[in-house]
PDB file of N, CA and C in Angstrom:
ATOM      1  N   UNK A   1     -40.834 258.298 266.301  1.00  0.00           N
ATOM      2  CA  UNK A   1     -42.215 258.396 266.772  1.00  0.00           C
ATOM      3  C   UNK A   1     -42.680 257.018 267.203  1.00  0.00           C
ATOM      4  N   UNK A   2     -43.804 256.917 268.002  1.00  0.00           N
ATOM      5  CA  UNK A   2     -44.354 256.229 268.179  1.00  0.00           C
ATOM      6  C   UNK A   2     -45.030 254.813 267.589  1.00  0.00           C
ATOM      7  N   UNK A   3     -44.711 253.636 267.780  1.00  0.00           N
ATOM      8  CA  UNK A   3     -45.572 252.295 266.745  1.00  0.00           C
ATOM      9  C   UNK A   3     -46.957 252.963 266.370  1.00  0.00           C
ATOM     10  N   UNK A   4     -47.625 253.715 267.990  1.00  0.00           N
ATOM     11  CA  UNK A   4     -48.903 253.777 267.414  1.00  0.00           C
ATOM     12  C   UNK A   4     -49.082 254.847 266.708  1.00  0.00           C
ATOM     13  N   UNK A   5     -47.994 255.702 266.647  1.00  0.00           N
ATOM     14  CA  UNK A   5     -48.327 257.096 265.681  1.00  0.00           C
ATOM     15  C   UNK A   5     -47.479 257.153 264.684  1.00  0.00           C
ATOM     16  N   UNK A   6     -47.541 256.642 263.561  1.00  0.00           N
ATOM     17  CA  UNK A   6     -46.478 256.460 262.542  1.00  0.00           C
ATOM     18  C   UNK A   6     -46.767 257.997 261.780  1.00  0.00           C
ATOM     19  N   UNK A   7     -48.218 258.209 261.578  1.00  0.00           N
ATOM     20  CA  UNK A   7     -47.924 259.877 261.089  1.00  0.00           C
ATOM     21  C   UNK A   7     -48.523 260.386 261.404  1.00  0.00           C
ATOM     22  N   UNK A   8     -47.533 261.748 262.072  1.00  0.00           N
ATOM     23  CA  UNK A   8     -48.434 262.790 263.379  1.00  0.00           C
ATOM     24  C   UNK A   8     -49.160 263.632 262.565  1.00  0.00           C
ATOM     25  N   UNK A   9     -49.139 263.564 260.747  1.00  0.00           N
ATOM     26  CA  UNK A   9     -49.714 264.459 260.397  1.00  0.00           C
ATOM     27  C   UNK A   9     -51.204 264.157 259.912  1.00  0.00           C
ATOM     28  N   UNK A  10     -51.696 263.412 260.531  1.00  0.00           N
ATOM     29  CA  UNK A  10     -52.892 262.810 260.116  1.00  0.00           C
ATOM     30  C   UNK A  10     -53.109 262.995 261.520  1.00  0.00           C
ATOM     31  N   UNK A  11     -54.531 264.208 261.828  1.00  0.00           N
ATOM     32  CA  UNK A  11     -55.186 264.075 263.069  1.00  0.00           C
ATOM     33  C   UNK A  11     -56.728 263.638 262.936  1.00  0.00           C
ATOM     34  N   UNK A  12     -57.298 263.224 264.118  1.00  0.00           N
ATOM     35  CA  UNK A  12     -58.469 262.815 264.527  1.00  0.00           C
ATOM     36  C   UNK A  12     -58.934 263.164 266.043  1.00  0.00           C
ATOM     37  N   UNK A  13     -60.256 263.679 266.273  1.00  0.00           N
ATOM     38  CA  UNK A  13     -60.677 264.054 267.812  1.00  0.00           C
ATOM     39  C   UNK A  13     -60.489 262.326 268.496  1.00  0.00           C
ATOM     40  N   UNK A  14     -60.377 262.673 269.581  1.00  0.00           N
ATOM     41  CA  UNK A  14     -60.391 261.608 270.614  1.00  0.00           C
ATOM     42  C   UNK A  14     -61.651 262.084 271.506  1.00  0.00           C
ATOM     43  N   UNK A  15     -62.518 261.362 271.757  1.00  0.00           N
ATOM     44  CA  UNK A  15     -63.314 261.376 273.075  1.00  0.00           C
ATOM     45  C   UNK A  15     -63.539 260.489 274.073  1.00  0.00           C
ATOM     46  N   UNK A  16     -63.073 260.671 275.388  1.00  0.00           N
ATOM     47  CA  UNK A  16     -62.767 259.835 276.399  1.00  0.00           C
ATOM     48  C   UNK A  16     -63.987 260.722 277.604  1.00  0.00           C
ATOM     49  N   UNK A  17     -64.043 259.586 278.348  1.00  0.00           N
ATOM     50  CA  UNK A  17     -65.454 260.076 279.440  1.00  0.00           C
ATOM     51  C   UNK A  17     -64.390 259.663 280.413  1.00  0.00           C
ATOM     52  N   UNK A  18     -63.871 260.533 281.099  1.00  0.00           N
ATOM     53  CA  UNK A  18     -62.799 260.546 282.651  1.00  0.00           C
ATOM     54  C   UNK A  18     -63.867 261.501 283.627  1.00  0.00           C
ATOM     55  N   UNK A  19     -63.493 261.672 284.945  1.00  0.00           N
ATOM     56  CA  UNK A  19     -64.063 262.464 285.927  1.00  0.00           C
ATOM     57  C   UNK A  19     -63.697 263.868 285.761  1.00  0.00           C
ATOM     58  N   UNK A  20     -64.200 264.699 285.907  1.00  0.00           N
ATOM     59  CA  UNK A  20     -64.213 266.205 286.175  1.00  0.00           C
ATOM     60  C   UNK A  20     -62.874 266.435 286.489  1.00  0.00           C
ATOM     61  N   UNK A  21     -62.320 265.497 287.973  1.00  0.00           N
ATOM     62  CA  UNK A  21     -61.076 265.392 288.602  1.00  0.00           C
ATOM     63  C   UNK A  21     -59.845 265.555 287.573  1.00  0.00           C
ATOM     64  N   UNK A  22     -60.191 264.048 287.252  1.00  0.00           N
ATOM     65  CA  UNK A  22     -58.959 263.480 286.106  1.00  0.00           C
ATOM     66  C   UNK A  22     -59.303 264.678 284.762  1.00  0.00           C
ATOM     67  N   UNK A  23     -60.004 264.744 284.587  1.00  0.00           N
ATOM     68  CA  UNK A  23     -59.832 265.826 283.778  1.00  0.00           C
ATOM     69  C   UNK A  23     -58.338 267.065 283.513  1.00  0.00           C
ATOM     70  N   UNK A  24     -59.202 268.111 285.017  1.00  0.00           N
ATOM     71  CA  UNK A  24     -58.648 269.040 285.535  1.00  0.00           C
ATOM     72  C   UNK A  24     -57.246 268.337 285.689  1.00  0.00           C
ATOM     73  N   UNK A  25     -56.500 267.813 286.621  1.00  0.00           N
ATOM     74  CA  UNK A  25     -55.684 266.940 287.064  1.00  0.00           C
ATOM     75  C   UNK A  25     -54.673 267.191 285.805  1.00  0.00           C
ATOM     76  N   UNK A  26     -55.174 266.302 284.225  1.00  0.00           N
ATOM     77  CA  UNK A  26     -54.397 266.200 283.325  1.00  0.00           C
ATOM     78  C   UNK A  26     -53.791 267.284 283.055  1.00  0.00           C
ATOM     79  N   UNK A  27     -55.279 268.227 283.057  1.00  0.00           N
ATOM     80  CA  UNK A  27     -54.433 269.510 281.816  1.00  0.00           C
ATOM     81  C   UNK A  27     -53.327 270.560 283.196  1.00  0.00           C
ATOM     82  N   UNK A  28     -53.722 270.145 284.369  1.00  0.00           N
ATOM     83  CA  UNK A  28     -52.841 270.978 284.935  1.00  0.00           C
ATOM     84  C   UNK A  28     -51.560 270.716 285.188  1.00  0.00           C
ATOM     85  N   UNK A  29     -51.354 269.009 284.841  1.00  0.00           N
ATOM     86  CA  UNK A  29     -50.013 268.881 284.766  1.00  0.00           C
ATOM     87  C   UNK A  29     -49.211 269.566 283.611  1.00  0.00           C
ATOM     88  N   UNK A  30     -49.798 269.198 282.544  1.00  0.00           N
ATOM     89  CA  UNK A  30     -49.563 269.548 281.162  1.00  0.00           C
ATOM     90  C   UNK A  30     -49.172 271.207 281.444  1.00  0.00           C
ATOM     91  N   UNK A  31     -50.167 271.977 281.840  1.00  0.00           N
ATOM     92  CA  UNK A  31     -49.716 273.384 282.222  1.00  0.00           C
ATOM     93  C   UNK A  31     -48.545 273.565 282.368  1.00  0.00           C
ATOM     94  N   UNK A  32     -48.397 272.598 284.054  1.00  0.00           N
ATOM     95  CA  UNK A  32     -47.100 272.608 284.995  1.00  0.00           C
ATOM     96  C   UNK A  32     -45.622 272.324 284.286  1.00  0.00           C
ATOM     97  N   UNK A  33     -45.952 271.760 283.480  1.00  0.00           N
ATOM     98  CA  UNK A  33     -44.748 271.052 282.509  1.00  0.00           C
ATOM     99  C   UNK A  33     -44.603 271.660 281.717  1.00  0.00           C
ATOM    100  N   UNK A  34     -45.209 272.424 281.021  1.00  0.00           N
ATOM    101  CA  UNK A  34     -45.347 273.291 280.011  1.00  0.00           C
ATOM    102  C   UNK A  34     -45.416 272.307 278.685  1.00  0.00           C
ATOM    103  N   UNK A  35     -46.057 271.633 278.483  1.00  0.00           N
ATOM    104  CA  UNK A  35     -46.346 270.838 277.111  1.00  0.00           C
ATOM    105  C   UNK A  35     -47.979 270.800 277.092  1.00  0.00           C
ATOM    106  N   UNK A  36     -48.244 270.769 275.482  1.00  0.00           N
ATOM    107  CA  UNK A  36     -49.830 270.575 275.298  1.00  0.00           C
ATOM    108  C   UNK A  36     -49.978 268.931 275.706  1.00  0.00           C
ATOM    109  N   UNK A  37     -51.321 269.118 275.887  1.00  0.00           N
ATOM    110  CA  UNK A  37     -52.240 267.844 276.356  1.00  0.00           C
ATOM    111  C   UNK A  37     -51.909 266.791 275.035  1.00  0.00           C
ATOM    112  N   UNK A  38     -51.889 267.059 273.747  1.00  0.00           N
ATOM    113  CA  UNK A  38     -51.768 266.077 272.878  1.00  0.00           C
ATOM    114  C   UNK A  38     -49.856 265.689 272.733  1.00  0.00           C
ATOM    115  N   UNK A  39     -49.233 266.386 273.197  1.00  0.00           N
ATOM    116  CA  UNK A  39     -47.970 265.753 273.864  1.00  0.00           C
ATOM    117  C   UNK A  39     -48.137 265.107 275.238  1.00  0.00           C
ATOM    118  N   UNK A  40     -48.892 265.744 275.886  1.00  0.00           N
ATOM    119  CA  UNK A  40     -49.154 264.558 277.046  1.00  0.00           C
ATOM    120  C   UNK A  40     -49.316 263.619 276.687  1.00  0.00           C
ATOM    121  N   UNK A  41     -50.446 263.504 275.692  1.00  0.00           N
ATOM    122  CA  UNK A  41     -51.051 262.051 275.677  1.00  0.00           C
ATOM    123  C   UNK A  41     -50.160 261.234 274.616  1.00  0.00           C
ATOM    124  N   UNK A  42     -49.217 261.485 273.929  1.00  0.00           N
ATOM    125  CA  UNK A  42     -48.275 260.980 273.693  1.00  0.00           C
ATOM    126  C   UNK A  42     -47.035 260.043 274.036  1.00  0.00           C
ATOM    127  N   UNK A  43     -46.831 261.386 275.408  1.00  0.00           N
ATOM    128  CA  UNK A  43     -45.828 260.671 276.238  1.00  0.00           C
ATOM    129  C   UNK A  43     -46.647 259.226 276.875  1.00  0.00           C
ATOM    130  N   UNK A  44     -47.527 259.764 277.586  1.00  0.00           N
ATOM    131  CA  UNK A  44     -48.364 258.786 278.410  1.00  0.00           C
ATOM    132  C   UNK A  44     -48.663 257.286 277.222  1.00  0.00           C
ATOM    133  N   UNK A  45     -48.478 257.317 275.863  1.00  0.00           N
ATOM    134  CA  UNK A  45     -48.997 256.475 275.478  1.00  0.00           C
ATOM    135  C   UNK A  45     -47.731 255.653 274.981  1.00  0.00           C
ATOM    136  N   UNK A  46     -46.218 256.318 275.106  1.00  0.00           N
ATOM    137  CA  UNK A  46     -45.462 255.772 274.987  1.00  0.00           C
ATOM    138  C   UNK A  46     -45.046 255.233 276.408  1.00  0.00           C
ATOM    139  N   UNK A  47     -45.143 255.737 277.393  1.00  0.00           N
ATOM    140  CA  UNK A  47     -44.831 254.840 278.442  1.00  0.00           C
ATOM    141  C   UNK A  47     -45.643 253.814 278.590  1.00  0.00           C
ATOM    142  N   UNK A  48     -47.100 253.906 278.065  1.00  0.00           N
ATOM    143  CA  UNK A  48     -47.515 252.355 278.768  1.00  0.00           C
ATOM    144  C   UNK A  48     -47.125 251.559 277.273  1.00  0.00           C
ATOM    145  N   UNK A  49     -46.883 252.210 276.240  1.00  0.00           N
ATOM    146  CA  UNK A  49     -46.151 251.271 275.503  1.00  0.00           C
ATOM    147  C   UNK A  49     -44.765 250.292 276.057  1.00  0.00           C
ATOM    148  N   UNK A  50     -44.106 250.857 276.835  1.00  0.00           N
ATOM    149  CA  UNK A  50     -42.831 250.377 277.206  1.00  0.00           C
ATOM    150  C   UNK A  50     -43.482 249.599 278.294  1.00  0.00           C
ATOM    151  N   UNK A  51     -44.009 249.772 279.168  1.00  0.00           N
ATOM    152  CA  UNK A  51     -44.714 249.198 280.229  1.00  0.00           C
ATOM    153  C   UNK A  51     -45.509 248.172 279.909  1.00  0.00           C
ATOM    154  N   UNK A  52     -45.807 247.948 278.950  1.00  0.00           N
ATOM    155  CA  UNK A  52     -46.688 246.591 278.158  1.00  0.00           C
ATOM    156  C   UNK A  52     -46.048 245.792 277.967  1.00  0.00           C
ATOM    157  N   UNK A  53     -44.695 246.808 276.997  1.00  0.00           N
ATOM    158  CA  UNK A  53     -43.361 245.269 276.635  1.00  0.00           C
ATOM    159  C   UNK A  53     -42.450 245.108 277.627  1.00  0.00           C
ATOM    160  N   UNK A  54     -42.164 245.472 278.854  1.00  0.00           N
ATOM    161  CA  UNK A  54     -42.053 245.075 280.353  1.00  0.00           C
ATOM    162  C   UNK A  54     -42.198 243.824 280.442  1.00  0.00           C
ATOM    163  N   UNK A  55     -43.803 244.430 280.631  1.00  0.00           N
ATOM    164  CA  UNK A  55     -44.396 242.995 281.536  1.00  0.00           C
ATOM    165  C   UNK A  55     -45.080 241.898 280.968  1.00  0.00           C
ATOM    166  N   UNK A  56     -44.938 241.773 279.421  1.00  0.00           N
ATOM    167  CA  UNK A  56     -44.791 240.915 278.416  1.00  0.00           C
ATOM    168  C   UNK A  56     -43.650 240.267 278.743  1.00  0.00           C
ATOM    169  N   UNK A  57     -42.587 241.466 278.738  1.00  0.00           N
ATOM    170  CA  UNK A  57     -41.491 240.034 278.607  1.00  0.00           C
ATOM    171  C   UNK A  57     -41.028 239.489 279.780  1.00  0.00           C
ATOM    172  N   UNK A  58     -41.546 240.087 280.986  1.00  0.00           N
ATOM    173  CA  UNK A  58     -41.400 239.606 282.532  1.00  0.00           C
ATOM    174  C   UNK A  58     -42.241 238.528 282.406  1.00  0.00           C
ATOM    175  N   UNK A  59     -43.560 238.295 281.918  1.00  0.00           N
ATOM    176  CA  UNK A  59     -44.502 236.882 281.758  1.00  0.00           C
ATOM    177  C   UNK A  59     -44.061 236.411 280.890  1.00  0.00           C
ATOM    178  N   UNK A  60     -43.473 236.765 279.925  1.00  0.00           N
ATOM    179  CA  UNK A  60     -42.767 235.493 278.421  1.00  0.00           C
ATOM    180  C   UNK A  60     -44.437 235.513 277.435  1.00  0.00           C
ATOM    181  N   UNK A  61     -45.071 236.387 277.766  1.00  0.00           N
ATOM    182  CA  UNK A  61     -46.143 236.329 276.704  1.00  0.00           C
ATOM    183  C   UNK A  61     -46.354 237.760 276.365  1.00  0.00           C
ATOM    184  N   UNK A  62     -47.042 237.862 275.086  1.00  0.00           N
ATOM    185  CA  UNK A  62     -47.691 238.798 274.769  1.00  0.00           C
ATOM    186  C   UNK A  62     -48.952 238.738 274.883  1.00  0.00           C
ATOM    187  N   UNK A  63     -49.424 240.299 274.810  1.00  0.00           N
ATOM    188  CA  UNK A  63     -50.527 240.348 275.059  1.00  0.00           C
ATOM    189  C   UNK A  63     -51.994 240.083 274.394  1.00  0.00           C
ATOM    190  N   UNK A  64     -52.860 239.530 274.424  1.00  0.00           N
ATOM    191  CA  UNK A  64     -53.874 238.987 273.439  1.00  0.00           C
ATOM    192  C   UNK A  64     -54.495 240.335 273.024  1.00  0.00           C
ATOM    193  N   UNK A  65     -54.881 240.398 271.910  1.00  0.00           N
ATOM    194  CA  UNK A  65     -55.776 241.470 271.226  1.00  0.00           C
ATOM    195  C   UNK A  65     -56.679 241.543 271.340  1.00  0.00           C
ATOM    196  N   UNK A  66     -57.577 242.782 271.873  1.00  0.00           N
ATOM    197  CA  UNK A  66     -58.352 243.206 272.435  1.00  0.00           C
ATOM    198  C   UNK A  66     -58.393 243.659 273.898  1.00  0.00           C
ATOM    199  N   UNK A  67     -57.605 243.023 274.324  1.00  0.00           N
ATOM    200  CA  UNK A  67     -57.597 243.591 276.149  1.00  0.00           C
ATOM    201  C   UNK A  67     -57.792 244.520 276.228  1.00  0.00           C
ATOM    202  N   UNK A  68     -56.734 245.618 275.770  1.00  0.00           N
ATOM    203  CA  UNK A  68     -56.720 246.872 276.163  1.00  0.00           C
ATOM    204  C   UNK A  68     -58.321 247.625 276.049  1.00  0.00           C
ATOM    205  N   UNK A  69     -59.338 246.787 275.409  1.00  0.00           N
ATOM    206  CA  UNK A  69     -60.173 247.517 275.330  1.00  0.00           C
ATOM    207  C   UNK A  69     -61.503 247.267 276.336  1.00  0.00           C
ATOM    208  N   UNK A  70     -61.014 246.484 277.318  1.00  0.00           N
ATOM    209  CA  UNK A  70     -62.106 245.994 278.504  1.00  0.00           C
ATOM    210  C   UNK A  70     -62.333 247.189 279.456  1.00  0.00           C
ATOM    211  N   UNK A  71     -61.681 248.429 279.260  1.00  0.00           N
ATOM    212  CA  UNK A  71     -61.306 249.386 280.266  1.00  0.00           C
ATOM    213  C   UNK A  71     -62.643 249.253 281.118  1.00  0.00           C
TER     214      UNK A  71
END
């Protein structure tokens, strides 16, 4: 599993404010694929995991704490 999900058996709601679009968009991939949205957002959170330590180690730095939260 995931660094950031060490135990899947401990849940909590998420609330995110996206567009109507991105909304729709998500869950119809998820449909298309046939996986639930909270495996979506799984996958999706392990790729930009890998995608972080990328381009960390393409710059030779890590990333300062807090960034991720300037969205």
């Amino acid at each position: 599993m995931s660094e950031m999900f060490p135990d899947p058996t401990k849940t909590a709601n998420l609330n995110l404010k996206v567009s109507e679009d991105a909304r729709w968009a998500f869950k119809e991939l998820c449909v298309r694929h046939r996986m639930s949205q909270v495996d979506g957002f799984r996958l999706a959170v392990r790729l930009l995991e890998e995608h972080l330590k990328g381009a960390d180690a393409q710059h030779g730095s890590a990333r300062t704490e807090g960034t991720a939260d300037r969205a």
